[in-house]
C-alpha atoms as a PDB file:
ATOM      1  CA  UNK A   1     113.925 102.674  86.440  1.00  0.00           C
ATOM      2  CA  UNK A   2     116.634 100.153  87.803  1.00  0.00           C
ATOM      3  CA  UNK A   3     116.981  98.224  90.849  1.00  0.00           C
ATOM      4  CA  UNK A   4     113.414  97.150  90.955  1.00  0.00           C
ATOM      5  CA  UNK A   5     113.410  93.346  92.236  1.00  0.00           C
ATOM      6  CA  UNK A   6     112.016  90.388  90.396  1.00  0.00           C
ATOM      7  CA  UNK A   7     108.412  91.564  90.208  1.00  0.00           C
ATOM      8  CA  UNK A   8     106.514  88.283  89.357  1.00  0.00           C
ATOM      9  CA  UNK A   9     108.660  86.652  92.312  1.00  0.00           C
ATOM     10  CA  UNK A  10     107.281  90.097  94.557  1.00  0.00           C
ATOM     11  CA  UNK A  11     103.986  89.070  94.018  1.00  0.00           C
ATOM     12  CA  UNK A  12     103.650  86.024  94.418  1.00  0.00           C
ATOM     13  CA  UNK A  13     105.706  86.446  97.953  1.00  0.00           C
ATOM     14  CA  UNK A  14     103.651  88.877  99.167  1.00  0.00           C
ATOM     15  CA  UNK A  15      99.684  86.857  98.807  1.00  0.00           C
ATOM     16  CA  UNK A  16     101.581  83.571  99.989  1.00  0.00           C
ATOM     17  CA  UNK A  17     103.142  85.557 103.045  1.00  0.00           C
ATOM     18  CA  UNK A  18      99.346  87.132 103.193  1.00  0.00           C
ATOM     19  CA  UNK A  19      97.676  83.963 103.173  1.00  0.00           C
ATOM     20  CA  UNK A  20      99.747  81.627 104.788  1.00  0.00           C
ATOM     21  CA  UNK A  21     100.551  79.086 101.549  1.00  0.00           C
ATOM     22  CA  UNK A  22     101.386  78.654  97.847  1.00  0.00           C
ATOM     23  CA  UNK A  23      98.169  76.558  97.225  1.00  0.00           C
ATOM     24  CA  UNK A  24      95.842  80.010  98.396  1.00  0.00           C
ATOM     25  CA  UNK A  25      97.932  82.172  97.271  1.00  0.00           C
ATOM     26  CA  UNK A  26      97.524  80.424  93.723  1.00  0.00           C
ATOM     27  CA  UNK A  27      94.383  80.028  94.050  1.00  0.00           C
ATOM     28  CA  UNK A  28      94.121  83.888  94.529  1.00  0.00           C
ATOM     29  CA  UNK A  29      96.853  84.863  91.437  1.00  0.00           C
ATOM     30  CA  UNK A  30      95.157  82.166  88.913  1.00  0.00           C
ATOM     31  CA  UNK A  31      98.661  80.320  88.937  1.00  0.00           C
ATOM     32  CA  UNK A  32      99.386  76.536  90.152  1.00  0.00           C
ATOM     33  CA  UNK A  33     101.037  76.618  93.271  1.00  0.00           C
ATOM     34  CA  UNK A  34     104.090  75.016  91.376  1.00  0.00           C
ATOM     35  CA  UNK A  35     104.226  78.106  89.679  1.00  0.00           C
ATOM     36  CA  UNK A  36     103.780  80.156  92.963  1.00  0.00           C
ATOM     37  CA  UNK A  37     106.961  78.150  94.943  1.00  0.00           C
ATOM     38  CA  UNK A  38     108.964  78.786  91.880  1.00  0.00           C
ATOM     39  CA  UNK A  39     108.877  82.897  91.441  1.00  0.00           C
ATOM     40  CA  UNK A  40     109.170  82.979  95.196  1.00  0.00           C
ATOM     41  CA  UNK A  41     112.653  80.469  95.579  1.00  0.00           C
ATOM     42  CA  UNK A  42     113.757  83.128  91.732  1.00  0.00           C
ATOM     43  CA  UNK A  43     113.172  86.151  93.703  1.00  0.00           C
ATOM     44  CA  UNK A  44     115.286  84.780  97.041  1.00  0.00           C
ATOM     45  CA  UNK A  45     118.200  84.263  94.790  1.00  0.00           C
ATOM     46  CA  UNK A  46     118.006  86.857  93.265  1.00  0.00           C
ATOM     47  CA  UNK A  47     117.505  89.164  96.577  1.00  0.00           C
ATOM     48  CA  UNK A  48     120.071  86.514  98.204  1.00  0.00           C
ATOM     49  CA  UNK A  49     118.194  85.796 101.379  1.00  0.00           C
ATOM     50  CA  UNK A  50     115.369  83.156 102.250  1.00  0.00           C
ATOM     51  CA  UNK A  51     112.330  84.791 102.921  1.00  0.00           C
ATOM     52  CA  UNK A  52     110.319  81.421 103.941  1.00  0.00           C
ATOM     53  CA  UNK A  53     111.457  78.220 105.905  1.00  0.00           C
ATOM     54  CA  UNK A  54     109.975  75.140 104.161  1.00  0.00           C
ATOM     55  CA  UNK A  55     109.381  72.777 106.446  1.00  0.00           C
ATOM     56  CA  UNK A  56     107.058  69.445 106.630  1.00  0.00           C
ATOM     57  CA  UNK A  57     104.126  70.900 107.511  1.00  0.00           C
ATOM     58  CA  UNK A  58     103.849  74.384 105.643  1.00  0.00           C
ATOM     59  CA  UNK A  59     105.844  77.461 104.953  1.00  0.00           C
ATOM     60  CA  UNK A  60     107.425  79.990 108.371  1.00  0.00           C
ATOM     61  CA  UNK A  61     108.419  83.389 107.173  1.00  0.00           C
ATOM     62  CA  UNK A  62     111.591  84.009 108.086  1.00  0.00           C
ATOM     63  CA  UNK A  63     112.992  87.006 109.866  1.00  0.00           C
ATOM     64  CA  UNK A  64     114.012  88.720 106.739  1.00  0.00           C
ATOM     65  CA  UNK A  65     110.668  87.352 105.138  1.00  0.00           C
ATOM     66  CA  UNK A  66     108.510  89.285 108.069  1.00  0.00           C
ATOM     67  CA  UNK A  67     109.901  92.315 107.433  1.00  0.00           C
ATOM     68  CA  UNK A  68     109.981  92.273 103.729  1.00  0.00           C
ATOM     69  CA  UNK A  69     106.309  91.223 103.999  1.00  0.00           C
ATOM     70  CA  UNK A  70     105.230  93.995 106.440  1.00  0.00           C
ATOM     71  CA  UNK A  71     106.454  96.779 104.192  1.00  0.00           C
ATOM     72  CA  UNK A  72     105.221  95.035 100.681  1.00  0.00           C
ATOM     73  CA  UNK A  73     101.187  94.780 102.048  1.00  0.00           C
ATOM     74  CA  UNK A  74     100.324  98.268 102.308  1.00  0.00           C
ATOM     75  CA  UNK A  75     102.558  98.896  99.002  1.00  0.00           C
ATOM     76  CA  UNK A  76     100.334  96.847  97.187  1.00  0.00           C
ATOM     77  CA  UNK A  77      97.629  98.305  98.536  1.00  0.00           C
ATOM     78  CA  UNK A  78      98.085 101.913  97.762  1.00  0.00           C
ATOM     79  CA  UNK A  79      98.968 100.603  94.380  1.00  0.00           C
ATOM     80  CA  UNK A  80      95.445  99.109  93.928  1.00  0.00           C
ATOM     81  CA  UNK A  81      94.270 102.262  95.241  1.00  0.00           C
ATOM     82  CA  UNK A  82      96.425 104.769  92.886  1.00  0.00           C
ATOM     83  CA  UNK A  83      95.052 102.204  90.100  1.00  0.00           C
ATOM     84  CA  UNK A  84      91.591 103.275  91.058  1.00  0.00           C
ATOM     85  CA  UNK A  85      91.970 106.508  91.080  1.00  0.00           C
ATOM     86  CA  UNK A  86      93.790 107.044  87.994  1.00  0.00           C
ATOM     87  CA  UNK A  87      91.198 104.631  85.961  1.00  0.00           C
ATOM     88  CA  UNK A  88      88.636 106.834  87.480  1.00  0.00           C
ATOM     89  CA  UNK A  89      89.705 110.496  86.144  1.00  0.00           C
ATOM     90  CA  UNK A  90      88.052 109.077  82.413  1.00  0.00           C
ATOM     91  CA  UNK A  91      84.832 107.032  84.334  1.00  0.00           C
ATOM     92  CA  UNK A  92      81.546 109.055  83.867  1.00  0.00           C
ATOM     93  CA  UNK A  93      80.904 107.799  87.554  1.00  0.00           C
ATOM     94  CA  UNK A  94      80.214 110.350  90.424  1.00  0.00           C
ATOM     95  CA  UNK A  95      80.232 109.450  93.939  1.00  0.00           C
ATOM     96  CA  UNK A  96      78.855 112.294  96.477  1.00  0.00           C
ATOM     97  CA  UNK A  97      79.477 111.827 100.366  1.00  0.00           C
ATOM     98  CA  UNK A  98      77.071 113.871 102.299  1.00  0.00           C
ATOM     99  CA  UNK A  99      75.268 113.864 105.552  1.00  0.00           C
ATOM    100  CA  UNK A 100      71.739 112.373 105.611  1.00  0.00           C
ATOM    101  CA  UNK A 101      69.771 115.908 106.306  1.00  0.00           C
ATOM    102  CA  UNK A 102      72.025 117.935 103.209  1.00  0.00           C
ATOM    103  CA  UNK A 103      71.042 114.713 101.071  1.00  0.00           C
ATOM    104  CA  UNK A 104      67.646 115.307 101.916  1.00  0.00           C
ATOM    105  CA  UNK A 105      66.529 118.583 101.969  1.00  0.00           C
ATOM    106  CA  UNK A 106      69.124 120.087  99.724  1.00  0.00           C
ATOM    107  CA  UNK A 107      70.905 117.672  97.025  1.00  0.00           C
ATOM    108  CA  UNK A 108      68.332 115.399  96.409  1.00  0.00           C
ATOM    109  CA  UNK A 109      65.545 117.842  95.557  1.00  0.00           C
ATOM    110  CA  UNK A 110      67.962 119.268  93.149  1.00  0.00           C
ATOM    111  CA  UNK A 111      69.424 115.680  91.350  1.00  0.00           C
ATOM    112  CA  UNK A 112      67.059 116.603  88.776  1.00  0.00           C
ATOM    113  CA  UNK A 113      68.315 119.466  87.823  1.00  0.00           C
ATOM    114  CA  UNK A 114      72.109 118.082  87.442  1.00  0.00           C
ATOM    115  CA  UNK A 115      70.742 115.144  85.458  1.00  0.00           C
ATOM    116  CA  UNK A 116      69.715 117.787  82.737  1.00  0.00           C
ATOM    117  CA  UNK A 117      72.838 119.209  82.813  1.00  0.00           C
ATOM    118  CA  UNK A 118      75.080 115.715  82.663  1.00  0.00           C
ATOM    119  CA  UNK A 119      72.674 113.133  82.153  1.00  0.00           C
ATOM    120  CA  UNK A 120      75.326 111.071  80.705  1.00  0.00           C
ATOM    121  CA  UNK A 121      77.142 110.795  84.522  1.00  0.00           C
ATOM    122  CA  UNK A 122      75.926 108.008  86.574  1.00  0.00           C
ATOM    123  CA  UNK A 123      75.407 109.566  89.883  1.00  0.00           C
ATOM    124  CA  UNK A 124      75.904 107.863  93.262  1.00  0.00           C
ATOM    125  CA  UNK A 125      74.843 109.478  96.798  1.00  0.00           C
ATOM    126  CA  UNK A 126      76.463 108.436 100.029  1.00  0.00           C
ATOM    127  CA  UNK A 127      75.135 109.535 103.354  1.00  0.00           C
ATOM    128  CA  UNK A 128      78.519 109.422 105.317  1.00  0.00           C
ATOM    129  CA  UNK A 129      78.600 113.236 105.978  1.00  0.00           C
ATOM    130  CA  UNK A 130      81.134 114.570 108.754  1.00  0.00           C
ATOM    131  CA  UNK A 131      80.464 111.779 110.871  1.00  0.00           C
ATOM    132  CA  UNK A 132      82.708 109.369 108.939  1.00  0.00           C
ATOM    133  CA  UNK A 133      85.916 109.516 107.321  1.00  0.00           C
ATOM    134  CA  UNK A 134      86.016 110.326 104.015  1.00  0.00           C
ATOM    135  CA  UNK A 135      85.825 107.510 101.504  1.00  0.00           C
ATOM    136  CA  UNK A 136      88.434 106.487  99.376  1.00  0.00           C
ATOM    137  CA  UNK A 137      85.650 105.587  97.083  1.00  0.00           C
ATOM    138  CA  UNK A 138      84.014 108.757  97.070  1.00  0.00           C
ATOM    139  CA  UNK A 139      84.599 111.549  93.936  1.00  0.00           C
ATOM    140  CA  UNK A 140      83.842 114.535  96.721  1.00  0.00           C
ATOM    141  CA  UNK A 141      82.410 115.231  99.239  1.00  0.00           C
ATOM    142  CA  UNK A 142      80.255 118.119 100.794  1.00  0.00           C
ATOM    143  CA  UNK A 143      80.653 119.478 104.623  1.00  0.00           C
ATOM    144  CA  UNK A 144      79.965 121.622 107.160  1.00  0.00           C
ATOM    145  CA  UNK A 145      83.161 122.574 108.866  1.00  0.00           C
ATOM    146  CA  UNK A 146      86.100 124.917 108.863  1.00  0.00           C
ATOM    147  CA  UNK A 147      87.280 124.347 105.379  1.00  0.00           C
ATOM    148  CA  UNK A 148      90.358 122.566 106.715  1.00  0.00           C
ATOM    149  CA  UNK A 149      90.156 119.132 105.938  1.00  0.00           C
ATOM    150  CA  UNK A 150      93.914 117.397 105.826  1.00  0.00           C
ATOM    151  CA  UNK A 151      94.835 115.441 102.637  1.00  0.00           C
ATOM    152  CA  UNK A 152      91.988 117.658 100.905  1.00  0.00           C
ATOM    153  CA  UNK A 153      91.157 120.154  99.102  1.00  0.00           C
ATOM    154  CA  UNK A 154      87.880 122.267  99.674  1.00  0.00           C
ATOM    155  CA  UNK A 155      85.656 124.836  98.066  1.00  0.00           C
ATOM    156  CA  UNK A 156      83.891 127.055 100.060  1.00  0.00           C
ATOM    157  CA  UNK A 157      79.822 126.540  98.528  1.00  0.00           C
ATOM    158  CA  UNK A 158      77.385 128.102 101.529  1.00  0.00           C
ATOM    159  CA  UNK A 159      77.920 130.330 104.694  1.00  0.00           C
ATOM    160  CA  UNK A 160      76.005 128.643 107.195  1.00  0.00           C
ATOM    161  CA  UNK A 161      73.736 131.081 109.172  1.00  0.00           C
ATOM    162  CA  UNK A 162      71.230 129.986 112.072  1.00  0.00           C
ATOM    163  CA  UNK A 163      67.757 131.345 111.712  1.00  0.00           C
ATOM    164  CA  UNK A 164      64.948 130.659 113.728  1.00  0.00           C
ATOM    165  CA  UNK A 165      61.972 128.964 111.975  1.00  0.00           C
ATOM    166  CA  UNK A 166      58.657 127.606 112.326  1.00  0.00           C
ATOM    167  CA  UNK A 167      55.191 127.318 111.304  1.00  0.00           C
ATOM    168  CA  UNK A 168      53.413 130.054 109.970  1.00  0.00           C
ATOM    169  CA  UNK A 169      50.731 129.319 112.603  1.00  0.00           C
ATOM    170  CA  UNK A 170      52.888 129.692 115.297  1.00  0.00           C
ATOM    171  CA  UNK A 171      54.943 132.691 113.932  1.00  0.00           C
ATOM    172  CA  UNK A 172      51.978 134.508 114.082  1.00  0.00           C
ATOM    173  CA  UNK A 173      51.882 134.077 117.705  1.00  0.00           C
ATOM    174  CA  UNK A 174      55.495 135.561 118.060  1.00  0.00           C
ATOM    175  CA  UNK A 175      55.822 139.249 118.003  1.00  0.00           C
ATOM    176  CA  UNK A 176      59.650 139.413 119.463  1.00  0.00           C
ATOM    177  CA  UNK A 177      62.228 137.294 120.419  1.00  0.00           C
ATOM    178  CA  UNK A 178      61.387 137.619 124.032  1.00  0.00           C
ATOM    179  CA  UNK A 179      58.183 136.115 123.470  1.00  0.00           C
ATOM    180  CA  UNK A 180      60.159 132.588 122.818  1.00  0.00           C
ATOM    181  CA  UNK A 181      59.436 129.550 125.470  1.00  0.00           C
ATOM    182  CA  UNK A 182      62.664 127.443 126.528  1.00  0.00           C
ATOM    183  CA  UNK A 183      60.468 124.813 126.341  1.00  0.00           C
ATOM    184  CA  UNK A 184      59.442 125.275 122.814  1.00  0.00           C
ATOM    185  CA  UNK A 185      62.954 125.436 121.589  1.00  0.00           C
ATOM    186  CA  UNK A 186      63.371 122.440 119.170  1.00  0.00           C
ATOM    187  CA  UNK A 187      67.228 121.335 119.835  1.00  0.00           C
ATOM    188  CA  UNK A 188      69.576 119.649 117.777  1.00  0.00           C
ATOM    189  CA  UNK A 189      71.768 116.818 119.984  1.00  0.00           C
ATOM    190  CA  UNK A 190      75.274 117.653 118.020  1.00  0.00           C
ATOM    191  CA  UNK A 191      74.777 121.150 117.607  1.00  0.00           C
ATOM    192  CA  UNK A 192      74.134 122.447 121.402  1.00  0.00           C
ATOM    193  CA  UNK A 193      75.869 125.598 120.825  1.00  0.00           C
ATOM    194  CA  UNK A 194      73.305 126.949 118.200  1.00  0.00           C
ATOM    195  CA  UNK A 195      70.860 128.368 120.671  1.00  0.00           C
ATOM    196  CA  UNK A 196      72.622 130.112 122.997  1.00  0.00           C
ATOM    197  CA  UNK A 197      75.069 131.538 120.122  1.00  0.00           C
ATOM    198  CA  UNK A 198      71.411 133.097 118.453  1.00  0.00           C
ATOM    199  CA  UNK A 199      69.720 133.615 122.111  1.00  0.00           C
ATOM    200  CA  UNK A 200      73.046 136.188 122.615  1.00  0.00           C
ATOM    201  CA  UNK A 201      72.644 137.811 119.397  1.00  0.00           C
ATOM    202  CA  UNK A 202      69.319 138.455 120.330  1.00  0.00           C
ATOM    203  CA  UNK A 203      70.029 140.117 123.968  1.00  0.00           C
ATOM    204  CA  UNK A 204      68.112 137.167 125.295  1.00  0.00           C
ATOM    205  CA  UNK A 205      70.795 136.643 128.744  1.00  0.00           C
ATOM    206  CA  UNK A 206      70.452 133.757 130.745  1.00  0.00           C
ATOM    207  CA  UNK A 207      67.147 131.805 128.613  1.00  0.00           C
ATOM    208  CA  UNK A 208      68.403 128.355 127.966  1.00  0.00           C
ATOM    209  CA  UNK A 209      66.261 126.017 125.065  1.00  0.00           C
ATOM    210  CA  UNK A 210      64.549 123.481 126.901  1.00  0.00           C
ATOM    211  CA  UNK A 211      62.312 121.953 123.937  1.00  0.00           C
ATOM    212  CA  UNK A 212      62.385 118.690 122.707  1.00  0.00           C
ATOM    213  CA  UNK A 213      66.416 116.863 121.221  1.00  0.00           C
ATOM    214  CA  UNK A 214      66.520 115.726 118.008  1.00  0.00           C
ATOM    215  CA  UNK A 215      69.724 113.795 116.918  1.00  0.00           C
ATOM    216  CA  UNK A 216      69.481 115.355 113.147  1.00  0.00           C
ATOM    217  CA  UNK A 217      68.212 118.996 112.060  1.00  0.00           C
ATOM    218  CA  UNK A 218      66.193 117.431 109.648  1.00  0.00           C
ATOM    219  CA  UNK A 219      64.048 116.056 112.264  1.00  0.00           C
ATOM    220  CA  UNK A 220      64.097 119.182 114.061  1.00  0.00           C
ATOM    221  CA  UNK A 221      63.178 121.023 111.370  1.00  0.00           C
ATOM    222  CA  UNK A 222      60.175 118.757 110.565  1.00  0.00           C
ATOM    223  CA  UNK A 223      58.944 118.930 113.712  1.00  0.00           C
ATOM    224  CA  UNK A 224      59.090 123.048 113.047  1.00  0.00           C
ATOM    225  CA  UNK A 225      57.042 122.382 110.835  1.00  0.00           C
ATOM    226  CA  UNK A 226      54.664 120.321 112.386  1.00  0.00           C
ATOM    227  CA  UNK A 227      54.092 123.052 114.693  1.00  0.00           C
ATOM    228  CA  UNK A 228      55.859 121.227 117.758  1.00  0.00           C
ATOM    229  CA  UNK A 229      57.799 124.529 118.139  1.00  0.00           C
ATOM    230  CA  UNK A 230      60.592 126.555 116.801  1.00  0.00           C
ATOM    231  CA  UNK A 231      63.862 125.472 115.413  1.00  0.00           C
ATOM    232  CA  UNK A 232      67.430 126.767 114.194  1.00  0.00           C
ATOM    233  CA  UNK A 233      67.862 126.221 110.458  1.00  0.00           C
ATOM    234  CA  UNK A 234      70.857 126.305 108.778  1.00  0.00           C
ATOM    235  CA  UNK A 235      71.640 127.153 105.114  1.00  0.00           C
ATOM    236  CA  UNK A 236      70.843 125.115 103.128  1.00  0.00           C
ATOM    237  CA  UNK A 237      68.631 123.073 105.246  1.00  0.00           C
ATOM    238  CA  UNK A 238      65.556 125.610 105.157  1.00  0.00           C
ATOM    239  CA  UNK A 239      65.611 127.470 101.690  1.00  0.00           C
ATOM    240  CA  UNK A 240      62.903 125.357 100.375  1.00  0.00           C
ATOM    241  CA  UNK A 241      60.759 125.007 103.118  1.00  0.00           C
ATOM    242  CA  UNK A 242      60.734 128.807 103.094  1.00  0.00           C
ATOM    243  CA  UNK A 243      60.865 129.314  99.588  1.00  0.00           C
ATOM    244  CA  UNK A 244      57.723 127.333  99.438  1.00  0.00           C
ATOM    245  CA  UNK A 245      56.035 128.747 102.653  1.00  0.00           C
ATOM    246  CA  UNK A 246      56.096 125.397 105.093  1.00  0.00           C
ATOM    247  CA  UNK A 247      58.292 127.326 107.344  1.00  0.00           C
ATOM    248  CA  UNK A 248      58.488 131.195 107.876  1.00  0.00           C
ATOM    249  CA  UNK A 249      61.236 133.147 109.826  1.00  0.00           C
ATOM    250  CA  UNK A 250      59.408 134.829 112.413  1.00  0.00           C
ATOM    251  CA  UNK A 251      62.142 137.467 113.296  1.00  0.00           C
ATOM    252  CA  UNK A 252      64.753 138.497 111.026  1.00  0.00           C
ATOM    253  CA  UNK A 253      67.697 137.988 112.661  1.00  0.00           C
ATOM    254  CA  UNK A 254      70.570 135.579 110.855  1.00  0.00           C
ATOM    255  CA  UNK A 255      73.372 134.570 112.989  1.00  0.00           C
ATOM    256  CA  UNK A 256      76.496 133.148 112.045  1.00  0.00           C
ATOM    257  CA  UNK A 257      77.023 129.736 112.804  1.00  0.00           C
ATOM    258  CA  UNK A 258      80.829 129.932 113.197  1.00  0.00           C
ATOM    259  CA  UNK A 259      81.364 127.810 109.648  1.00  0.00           C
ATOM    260  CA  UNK A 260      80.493 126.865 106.218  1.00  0.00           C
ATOM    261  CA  UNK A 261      79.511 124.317 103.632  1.00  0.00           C
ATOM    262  CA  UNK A 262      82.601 122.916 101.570  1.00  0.00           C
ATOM    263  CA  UNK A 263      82.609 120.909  98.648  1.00  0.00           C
ATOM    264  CA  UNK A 264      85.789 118.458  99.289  1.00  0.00           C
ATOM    265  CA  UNK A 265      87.995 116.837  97.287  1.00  0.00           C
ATOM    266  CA  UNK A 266      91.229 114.468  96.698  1.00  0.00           C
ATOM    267  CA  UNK A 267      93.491 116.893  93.973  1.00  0.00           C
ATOM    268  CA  UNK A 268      93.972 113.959  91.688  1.00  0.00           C
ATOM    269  CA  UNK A 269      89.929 114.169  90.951  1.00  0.00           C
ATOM    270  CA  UNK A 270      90.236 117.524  90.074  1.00  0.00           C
ATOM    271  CA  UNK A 271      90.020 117.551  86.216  1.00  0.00           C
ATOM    272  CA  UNK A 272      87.440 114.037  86.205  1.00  0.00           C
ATOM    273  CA  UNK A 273      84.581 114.719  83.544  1.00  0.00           C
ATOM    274  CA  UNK A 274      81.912 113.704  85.987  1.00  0.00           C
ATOM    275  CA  UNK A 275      83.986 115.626  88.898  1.00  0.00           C
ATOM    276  CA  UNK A 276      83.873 118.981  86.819  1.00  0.00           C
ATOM    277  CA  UNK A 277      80.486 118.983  85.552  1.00  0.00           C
ATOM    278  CA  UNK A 278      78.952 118.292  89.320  1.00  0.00           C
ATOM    279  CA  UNK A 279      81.851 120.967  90.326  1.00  0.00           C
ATOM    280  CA  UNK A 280      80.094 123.700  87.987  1.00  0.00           C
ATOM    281  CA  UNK A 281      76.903 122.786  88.688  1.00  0.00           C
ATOM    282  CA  UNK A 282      76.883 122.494  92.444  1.00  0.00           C
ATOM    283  CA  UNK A 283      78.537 126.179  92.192  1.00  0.00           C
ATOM    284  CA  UNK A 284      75.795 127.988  90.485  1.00  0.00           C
ATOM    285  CA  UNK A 285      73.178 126.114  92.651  1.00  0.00           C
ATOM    286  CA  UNK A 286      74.993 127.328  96.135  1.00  0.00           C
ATOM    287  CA  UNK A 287      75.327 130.775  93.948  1.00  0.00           C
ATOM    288  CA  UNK A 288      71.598 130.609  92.786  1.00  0.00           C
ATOM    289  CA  UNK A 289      70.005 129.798  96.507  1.00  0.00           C
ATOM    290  CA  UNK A 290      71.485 132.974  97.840  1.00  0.00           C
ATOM    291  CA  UNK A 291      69.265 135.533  99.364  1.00  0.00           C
ATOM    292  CA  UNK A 292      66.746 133.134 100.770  1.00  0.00           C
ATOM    293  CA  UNK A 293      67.430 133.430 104.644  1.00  0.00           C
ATOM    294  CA  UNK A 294      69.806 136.708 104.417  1.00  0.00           C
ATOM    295  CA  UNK A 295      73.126 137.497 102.125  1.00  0.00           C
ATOM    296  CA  UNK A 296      75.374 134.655 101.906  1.00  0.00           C
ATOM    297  CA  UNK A 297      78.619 135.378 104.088  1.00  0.00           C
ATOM    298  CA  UNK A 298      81.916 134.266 104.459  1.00  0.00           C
ATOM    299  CA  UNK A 299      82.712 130.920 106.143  1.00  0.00           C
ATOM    300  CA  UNK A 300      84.446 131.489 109.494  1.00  0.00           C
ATOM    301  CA  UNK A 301      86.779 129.380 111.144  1.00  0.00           C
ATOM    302  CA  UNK A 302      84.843 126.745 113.939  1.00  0.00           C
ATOM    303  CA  UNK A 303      85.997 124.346 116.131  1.00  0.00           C
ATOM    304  CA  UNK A 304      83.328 121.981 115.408  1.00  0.00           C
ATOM    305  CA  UNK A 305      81.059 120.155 112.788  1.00  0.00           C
ATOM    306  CA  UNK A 306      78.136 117.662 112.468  1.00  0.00           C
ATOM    307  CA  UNK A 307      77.044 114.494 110.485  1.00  0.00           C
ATOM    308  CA  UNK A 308      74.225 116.548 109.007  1.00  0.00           C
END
């Protein structure tokens, strides 16, 4: 590759532009700040422009140095970044970002299970779910959504149907959909289309949930089950709960939700040996937990997601 400029001289311009001096920016490269000033006055002959005024008390970028500065900061910082991720496709590390309900009543229940698989991968869990960006840090990621997420790739893994749930003590007190009070219609804050998208399906016109708002469904969904009333569950959010007979689905009547669970991804993880194995695994589980509130379906396009 040619016309690459004095690297060394690059930087050490760049951290003492950063920080304002040769004596930090030494301090920061392991260098003496004799060593600093001279790679910096190399690379300005050698580029043929002053990128620093020395003057009495301390070092002014220059116009030239500003600019060359702006432009050389986020270069070195994708660099560190592309360094990270390529060290990363041989670590055995695996870094999962999901929302705090899916962590709880989904992955985590089911950690075991991977560790038997690939219980040489150290596993890592991060609750930062739809409602934050997604990490630079993370391996993939798993979210409710559309299945468009820009700058990623993404798996479909779960259809995401609503189905009312509840108590079994309650559910026996339920013989129709019409026999449902507003007022015992567990809500979920971010999700305030779920009821009357089910309440339609059902030919329920003009009932609107009135029960108590929960900011998470896990919440609402333990509060189903608590017998405070009767919530929406989502896939995956309820398979255990029914599987296990905490909650019960007192009419039989999934709805779709509008969108699906997505494992996510950044395409240079894609063949990482902790990355593949959680890949396989997390397939067959989605693949395995099918059939427990209805046939999975396809995802469908949405407008909208949570940070469940």
């Amino acid at each position: 590759m040619t016309g690459l400029p004095y690297l060394n001289g690059v930087k050490a311009f760049e951290a003492a532009a950063r920080v304002g001096g040769f004596a930090a920016a030494a301090e920061e490269l392991h260098v003496t700040p004799a060593a600093v000033s001279r790679m910096v006055r190399l690379l300005e002959q050698r580029m043929g422009v002053a990128l620093f005024e020395r003057r009495p008390n301390g070092l002014v970028l220059t116009e030239a140095g500003r600019a060359y500065q702006a432009g050389l900061t986020p270069l070195f910082a994708a660099l560190t970044h592309l360094t990270r991720q390529v060290t990363a496709m041989s670590s055995r590390a695996l870094t999962v970002g999901v929302g705090p309900t899916f962590a709880i009543r989904w992955l985590i229940p089911r950690l075991a299970a991977f560790r038997r698989v690939a219980p040489e991968i150290d596993v890592r869990i991060a609750t930062g779910g739809a409602a934050a960006p997604f990490d630079e840090g993370w391996t993939c990621g798993i979210r409710l959504g559309n299945g468009v997420w820009p700058g990623l790739d993404a798996e479909p893994l779960f259809a995401a149907n609503l189905v009312p749930v509840c108590a079994p003590a309650l559910a026996g007190r339920l013989r129709g959909p019409a026999d449902l009070a507003p007022d015992t219609m567990l809500r979920v804050a971010h999700a305030p289309e779920d009821w009357p998208a089910w309440l339609g399906a059902a030919g329920l016109r003009g009932v609107k949930a009135q029960g108590p708002m929960f900011e998470f469904y896990g919440q609402a969904l333990q509060a189903a089950a608590d017998g405070v009333g009767v919530a929406l569950g989502i896939r995956p959010y309820v398979d255990d709960d029914l599987a296990a007979g905490r909650l019960v689905t007192p009419f039989a009547l999934p709805v779709p939700k509008g969108m699906g669970w997505f494992l996510i991804f950044r395409s240079i993880r894609r063949r990482e040996p902790a990355f593949v194995a959680f890949r396989d695994w997390i397939a067959d589980a989605a693949l395995g937990g099918r059939g427990v509130t209805g046939p999975a379906q396809t995802p469908a396009r949405s407008k909208r997601a949570g940070p469940d």
